[in-house]
Structure formats: structure tokens, C-alpha cells
PDB file of N, CA and C in Angstrom:
ATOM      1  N   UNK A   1      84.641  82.427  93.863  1.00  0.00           N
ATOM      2  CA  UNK A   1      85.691  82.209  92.896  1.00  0.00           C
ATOM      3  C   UNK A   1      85.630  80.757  92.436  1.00  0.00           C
ATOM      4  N   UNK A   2      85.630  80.341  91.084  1.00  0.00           N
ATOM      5  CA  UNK A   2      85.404  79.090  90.604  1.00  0.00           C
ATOM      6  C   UNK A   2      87.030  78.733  90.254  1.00  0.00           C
ATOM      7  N   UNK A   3      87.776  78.585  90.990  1.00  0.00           N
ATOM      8  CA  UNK A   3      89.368  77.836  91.175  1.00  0.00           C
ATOM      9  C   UNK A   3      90.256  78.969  90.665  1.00  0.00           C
ATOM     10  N   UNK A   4      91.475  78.586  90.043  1.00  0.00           N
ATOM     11  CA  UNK A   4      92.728  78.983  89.891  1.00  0.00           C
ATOM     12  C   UNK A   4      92.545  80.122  88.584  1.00  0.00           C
ATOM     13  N   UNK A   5      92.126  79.569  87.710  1.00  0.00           N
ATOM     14  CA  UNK A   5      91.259  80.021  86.312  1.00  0.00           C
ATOM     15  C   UNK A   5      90.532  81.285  86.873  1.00  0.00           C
ATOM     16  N   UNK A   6      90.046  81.275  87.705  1.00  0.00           N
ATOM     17  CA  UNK A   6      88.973  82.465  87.758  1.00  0.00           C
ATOM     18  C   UNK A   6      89.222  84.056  87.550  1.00  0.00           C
ATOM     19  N   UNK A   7      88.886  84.915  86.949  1.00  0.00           N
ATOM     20  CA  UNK A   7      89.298  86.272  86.665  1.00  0.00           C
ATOM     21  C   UNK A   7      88.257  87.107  87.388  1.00  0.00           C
ATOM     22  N   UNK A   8      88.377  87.768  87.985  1.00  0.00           N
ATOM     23  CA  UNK A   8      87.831  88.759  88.603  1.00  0.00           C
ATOM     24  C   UNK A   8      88.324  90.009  88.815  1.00  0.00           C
ATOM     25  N   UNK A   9      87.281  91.078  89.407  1.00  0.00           N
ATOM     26  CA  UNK A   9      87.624  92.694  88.803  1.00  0.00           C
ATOM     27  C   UNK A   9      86.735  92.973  90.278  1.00  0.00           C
ATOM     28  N   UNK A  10      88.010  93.674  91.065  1.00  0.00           N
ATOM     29  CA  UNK A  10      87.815  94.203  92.999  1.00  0.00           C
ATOM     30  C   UNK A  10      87.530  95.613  92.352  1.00  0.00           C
ATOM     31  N   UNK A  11      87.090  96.377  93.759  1.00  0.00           N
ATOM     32  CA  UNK A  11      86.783  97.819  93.753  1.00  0.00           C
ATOM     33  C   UNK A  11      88.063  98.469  93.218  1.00  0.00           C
ATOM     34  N   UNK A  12      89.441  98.060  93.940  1.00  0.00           N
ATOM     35  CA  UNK A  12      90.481  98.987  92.937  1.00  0.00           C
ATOM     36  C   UNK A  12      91.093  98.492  92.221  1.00  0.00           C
ATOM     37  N   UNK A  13      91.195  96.800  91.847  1.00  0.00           N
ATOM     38  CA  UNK A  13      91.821  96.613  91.199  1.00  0.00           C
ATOM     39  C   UNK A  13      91.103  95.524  89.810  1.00  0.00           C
ATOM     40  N   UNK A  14      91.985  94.998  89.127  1.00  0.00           N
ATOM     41  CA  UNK A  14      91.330  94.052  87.870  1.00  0.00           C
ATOM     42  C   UNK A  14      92.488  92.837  87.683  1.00  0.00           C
ATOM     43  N   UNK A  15      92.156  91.827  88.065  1.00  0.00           N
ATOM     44  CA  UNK A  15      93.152  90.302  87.664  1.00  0.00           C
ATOM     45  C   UNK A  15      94.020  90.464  86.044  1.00  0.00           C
ATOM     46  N   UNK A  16      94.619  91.187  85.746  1.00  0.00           N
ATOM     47  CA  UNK A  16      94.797  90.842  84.218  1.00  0.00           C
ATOM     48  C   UNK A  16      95.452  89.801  83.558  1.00  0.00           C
ATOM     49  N   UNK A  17      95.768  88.931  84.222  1.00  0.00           N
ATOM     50  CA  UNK A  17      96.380  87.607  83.900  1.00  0.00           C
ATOM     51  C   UNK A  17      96.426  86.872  85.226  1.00  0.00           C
ATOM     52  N   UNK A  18      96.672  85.445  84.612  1.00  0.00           N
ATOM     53  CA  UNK A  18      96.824  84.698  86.172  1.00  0.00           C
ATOM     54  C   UNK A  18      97.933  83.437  85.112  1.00  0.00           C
ATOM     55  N   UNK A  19      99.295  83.440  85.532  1.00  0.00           N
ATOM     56  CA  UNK A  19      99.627  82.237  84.866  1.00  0.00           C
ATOM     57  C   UNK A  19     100.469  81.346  85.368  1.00  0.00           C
ATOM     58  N   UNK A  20      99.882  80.368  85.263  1.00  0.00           N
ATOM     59  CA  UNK A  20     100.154  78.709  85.841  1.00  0.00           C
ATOM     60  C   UNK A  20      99.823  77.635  84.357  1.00  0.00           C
ATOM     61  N   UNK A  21     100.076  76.761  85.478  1.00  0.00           N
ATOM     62  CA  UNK A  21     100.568  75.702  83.913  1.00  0.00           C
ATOM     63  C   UNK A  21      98.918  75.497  83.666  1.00  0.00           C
ATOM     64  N   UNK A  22      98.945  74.485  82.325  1.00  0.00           N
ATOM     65  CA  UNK A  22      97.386  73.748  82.147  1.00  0.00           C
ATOM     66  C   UNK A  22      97.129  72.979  82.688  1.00  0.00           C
ATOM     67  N   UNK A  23      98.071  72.439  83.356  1.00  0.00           N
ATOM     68  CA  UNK A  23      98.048  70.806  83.435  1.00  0.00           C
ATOM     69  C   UNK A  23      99.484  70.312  84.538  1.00  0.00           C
ATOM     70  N   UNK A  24      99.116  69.301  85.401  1.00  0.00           N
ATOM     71  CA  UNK A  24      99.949  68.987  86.004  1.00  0.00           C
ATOM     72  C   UNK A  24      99.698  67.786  86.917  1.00  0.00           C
ATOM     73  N   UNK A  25     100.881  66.622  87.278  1.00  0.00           N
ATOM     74  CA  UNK A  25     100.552  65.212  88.091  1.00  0.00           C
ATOM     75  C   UNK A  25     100.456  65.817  89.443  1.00  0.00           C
ATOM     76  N   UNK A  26      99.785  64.592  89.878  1.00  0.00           N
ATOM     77  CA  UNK A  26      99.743  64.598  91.178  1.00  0.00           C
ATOM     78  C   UNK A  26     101.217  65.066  91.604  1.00  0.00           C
ATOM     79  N   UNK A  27     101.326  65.658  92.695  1.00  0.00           N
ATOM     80  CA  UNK A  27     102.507  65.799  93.131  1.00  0.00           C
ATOM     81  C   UNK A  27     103.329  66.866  93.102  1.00  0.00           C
ATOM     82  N   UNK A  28     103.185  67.331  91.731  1.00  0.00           N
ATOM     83  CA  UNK A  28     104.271  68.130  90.902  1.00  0.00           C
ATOM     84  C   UNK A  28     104.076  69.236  91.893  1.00  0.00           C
ATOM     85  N   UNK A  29     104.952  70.299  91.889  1.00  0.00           N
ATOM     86  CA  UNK A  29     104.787  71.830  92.083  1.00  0.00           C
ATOM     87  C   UNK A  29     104.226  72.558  90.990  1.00  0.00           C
ATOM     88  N   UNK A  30     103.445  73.349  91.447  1.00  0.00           N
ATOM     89  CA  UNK A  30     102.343  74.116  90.537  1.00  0.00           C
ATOM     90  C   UNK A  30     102.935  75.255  90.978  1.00  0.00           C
ATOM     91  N   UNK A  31     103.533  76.761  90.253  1.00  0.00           N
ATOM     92  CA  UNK A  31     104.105  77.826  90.125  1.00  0.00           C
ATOM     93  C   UNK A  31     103.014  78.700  89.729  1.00  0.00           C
ATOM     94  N   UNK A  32     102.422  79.647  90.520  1.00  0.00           N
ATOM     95  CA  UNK A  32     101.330  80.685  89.862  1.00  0.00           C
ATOM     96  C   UNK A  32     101.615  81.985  89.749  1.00  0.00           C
ATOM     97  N   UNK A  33     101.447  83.010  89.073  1.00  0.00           N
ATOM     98  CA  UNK A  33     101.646  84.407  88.901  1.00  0.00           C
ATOM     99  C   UNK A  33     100.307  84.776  88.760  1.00  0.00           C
ATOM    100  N   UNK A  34      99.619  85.882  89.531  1.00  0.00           N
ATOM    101  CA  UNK A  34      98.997  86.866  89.372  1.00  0.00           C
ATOM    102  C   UNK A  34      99.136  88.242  89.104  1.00  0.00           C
ATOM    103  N   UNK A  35      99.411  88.962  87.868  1.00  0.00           N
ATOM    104  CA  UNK A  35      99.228  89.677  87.606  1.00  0.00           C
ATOM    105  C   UNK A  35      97.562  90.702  87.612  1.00  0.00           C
ATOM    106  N   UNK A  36      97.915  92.207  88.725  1.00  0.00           N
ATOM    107  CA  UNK A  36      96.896  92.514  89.506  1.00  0.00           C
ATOM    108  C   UNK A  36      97.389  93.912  88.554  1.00  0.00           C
ATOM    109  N   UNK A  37      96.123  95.019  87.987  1.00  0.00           N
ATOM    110  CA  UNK A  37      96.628  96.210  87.872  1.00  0.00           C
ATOM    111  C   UNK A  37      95.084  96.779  88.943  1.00  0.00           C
ATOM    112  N   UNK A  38      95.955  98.119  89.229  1.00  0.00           N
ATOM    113  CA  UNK A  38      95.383  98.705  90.229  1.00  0.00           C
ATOM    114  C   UNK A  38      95.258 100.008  89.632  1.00  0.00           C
ATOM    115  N   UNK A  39      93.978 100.717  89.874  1.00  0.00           N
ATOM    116  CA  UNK A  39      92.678 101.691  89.498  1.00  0.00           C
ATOM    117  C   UNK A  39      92.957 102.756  90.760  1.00  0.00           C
ATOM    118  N   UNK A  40      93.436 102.906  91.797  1.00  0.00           N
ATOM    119  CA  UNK A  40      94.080 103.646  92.443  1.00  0.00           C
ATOM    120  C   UNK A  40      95.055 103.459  93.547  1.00  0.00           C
ATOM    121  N   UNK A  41      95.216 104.586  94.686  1.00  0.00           N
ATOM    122  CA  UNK A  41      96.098 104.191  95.680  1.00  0.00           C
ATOM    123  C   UNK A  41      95.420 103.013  96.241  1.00  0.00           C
ATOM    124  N   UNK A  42      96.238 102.309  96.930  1.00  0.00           N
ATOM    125  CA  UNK A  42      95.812 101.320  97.739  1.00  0.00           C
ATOM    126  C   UNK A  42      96.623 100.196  98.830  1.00  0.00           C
ATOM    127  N   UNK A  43      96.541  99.286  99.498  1.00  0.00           N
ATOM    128  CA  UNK A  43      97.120  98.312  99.877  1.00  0.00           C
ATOM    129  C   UNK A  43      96.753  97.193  98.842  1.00  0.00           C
ATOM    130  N   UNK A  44      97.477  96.643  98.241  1.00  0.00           N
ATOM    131  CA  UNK A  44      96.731  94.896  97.833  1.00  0.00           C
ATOM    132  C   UNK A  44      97.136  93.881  97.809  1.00  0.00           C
ATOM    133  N   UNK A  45      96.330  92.592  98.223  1.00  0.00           N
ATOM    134  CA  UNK A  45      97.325  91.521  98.794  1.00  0.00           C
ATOM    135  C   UNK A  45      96.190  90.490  97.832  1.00  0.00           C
ATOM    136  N   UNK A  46      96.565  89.297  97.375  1.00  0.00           N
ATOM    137  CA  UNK A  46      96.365  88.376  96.812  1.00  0.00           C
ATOM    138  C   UNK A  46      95.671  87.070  96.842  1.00  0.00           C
ATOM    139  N   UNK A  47      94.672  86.472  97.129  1.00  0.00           N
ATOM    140  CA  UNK A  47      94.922  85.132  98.103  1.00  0.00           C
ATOM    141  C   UNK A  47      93.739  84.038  97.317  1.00  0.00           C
ATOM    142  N   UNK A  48      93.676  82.912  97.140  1.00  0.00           N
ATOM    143  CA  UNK A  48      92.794  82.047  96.097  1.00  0.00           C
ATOM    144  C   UNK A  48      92.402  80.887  96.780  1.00  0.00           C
ATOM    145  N   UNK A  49      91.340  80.236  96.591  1.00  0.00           N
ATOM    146  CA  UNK A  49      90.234  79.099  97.598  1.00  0.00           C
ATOM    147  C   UNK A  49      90.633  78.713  96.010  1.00  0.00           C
ATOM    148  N   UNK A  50      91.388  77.128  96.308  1.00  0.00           N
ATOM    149  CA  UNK A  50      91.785  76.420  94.774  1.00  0.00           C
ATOM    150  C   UNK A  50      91.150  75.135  95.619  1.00  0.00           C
ATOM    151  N   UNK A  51      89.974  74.459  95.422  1.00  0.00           N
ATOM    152  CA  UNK A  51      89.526  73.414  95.669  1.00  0.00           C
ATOM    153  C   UNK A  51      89.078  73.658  97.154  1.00  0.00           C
ATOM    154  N   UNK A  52      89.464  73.026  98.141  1.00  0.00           N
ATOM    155  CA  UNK A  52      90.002  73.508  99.882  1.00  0.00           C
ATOM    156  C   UNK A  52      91.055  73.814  99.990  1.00  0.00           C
ATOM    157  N   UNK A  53      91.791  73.958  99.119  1.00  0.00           N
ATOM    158  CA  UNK A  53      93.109  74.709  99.347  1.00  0.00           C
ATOM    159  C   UNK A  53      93.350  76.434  99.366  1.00  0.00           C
ATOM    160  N   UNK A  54      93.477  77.117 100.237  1.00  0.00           N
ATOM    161  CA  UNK A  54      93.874  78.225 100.273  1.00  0.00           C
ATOM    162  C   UNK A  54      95.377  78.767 100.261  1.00  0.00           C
ATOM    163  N   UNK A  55      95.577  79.523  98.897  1.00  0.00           N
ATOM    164  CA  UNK A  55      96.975  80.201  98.130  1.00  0.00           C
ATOM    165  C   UNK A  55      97.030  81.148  98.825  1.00  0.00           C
ATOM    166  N   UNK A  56      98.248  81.503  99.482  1.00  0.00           N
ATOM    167  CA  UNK A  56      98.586  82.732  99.751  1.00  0.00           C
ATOM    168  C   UNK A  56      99.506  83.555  98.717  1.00  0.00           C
ATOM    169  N   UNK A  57      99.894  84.592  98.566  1.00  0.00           N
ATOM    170  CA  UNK A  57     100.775  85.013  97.730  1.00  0.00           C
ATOM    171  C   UNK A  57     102.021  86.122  98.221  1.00  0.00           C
ATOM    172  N   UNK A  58     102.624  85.989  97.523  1.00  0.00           N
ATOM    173  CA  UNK A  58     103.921  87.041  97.862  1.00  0.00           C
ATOM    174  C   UNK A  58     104.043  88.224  97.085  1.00  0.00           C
ATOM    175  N   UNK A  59     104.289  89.333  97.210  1.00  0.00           N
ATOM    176  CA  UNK A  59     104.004  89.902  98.429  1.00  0.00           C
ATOM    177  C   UNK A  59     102.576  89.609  99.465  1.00  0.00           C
ATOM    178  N   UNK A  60     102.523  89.608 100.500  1.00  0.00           N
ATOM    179  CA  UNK A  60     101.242  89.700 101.275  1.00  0.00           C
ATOM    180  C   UNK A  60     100.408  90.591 100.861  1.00  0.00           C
ATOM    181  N   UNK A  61     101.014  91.624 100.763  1.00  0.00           N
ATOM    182  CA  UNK A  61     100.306  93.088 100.813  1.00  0.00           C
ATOM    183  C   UNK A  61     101.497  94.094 100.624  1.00  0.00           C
ATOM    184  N   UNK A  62     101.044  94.608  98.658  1.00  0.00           N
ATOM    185  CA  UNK A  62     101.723  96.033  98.226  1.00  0.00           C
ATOM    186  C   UNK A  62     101.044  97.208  98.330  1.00  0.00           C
ATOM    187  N   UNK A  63     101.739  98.415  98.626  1.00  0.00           N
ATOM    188  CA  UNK A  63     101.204  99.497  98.066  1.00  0.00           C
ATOM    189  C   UNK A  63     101.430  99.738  96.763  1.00  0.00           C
ATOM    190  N   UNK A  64     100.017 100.242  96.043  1.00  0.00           N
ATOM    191  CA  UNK A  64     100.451 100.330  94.589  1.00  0.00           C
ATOM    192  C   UNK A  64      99.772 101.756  93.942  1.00  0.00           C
ATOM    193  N   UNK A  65     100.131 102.443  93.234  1.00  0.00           N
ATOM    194  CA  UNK A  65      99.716 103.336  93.158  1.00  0.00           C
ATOM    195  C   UNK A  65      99.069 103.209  91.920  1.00  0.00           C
ATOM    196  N   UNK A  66      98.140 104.291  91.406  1.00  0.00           N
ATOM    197  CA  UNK A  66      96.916 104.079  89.879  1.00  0.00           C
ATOM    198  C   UNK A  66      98.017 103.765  88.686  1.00  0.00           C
ATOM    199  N   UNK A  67      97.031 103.046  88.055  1.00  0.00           N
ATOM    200  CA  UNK A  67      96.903 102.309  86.624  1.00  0.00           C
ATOM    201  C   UNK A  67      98.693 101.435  86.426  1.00  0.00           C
ATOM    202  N   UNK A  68      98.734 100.846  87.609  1.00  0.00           N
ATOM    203  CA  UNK A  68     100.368 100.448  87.954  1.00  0.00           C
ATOM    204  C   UNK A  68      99.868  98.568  87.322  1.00  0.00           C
ATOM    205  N   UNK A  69     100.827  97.979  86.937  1.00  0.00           N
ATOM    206  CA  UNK A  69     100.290  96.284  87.558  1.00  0.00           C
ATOM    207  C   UNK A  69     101.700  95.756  88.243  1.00  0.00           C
ATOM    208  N   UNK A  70     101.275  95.045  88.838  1.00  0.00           N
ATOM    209  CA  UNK A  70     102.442  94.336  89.650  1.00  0.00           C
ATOM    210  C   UNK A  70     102.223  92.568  89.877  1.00  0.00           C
ATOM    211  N   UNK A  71     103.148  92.197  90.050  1.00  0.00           N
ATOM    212  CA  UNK A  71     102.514  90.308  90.133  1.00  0.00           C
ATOM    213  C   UNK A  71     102.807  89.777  91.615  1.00  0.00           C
ATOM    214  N   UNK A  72     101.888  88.518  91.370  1.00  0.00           N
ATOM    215  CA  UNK A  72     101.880  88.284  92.948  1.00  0.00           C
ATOM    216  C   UNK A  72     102.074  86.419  92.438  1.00  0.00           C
ATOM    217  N   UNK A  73     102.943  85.803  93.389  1.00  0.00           N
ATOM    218  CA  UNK A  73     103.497  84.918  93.201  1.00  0.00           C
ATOM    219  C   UNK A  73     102.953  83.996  94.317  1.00  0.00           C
ATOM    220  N   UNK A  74     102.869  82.555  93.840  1.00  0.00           N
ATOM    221  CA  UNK A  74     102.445  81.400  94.717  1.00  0.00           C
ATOM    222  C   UNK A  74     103.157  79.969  94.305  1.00  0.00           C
ATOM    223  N   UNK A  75     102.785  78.997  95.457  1.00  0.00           N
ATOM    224  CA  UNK A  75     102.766  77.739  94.587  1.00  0.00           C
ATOM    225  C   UNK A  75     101.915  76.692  95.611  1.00  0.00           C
ATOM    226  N   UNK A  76     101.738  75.442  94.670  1.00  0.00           N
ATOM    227  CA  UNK A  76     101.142  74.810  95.727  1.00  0.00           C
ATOM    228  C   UNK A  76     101.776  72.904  94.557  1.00  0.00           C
ATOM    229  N   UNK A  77     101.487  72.377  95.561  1.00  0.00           N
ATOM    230  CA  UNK A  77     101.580  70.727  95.471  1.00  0.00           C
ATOM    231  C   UNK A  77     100.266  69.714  94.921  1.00  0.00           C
ATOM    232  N   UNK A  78     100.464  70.033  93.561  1.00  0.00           N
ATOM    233  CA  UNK A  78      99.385  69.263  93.050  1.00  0.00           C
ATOM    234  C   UNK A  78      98.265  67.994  93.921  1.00  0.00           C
ATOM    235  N   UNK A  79      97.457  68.328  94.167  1.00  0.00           N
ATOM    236  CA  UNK A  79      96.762  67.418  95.300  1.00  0.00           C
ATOM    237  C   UNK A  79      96.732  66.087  94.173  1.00  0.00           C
ATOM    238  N   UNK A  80      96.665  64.761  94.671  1.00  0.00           N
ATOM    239  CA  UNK A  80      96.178  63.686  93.717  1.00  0.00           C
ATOM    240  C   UNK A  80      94.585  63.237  93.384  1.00  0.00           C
ATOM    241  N   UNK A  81      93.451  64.160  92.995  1.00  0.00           N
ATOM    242  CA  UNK A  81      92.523  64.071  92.831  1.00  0.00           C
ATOM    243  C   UNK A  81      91.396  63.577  91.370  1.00  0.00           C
TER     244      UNK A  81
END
């Protein structure tokens, strides 16, 4: 995965949006939404390698049933880089 930006498409599911800001200071809180639609039954849980930082998201892990989307929520603390 090439950071926060990255879109990718799993065995059941497809990223269809990911939205966070463009831009942000050191410091700030960074607010992310992943919007995930899902291709069948399943468990699915969320999670992103943003630099060395690893995002977890909320829910951990939904059940979701076909052609559903649901969003998955994070945040993290702008590193000063």
C-alpha cells in the first residue's frame, strides 16, 4: 500500500472512497473515512501502514452482506515530517 491515498480492490471487497483532508500541520488531528463496498457475505475490518504508522479503524470488524458499503473511521496525529 503506497500511504493513506492508496485504493485498492480485496477478494470481497473494493475501497470506494477514502476521505481525509489534503493537507495538514504537524500536529493537527487527521480524521479518515473509508468507505469499503462488499461483493459478498463476509467479516471486514479495515487497517492502513501510513508511513510507520499503523491506522486501525472502527468498527474492527463488520459483518456485511453483498453489494452493501459501509465506512470505517480513524484518526491519527499529524507526525512533523
Amino acid at each position: 500500500m503506497q500511504g493513506i491515498s492508496a485504493i485498492a480492490v480485496g477478494t470481497y471487497t473494493w475501497i470506494v472512497d477514502i476521505i481525509a483532508p489534503a493537507s495538514a500541520n504537524a500536529g493537527d488531528l487527521v480524521n479518515v473515512e473509508v468507505k469499503v463496498y462488499c461483493l459478498s457475505e463476509a467479516y471486514i475490518g479495515v487497517n492502513c501502514l501510513y508511513d510507520d504508522t499503523l491506522l486501525s479503524f472502527t468498527p474492527e470488524w463488520i459483518w456485511m452482506t453483498p453489494y452493501t458499503i459501509r465506512s470505517f473511521t480513524s484518526s491519527f496525529t499529524m507526525p512533523n515530517k
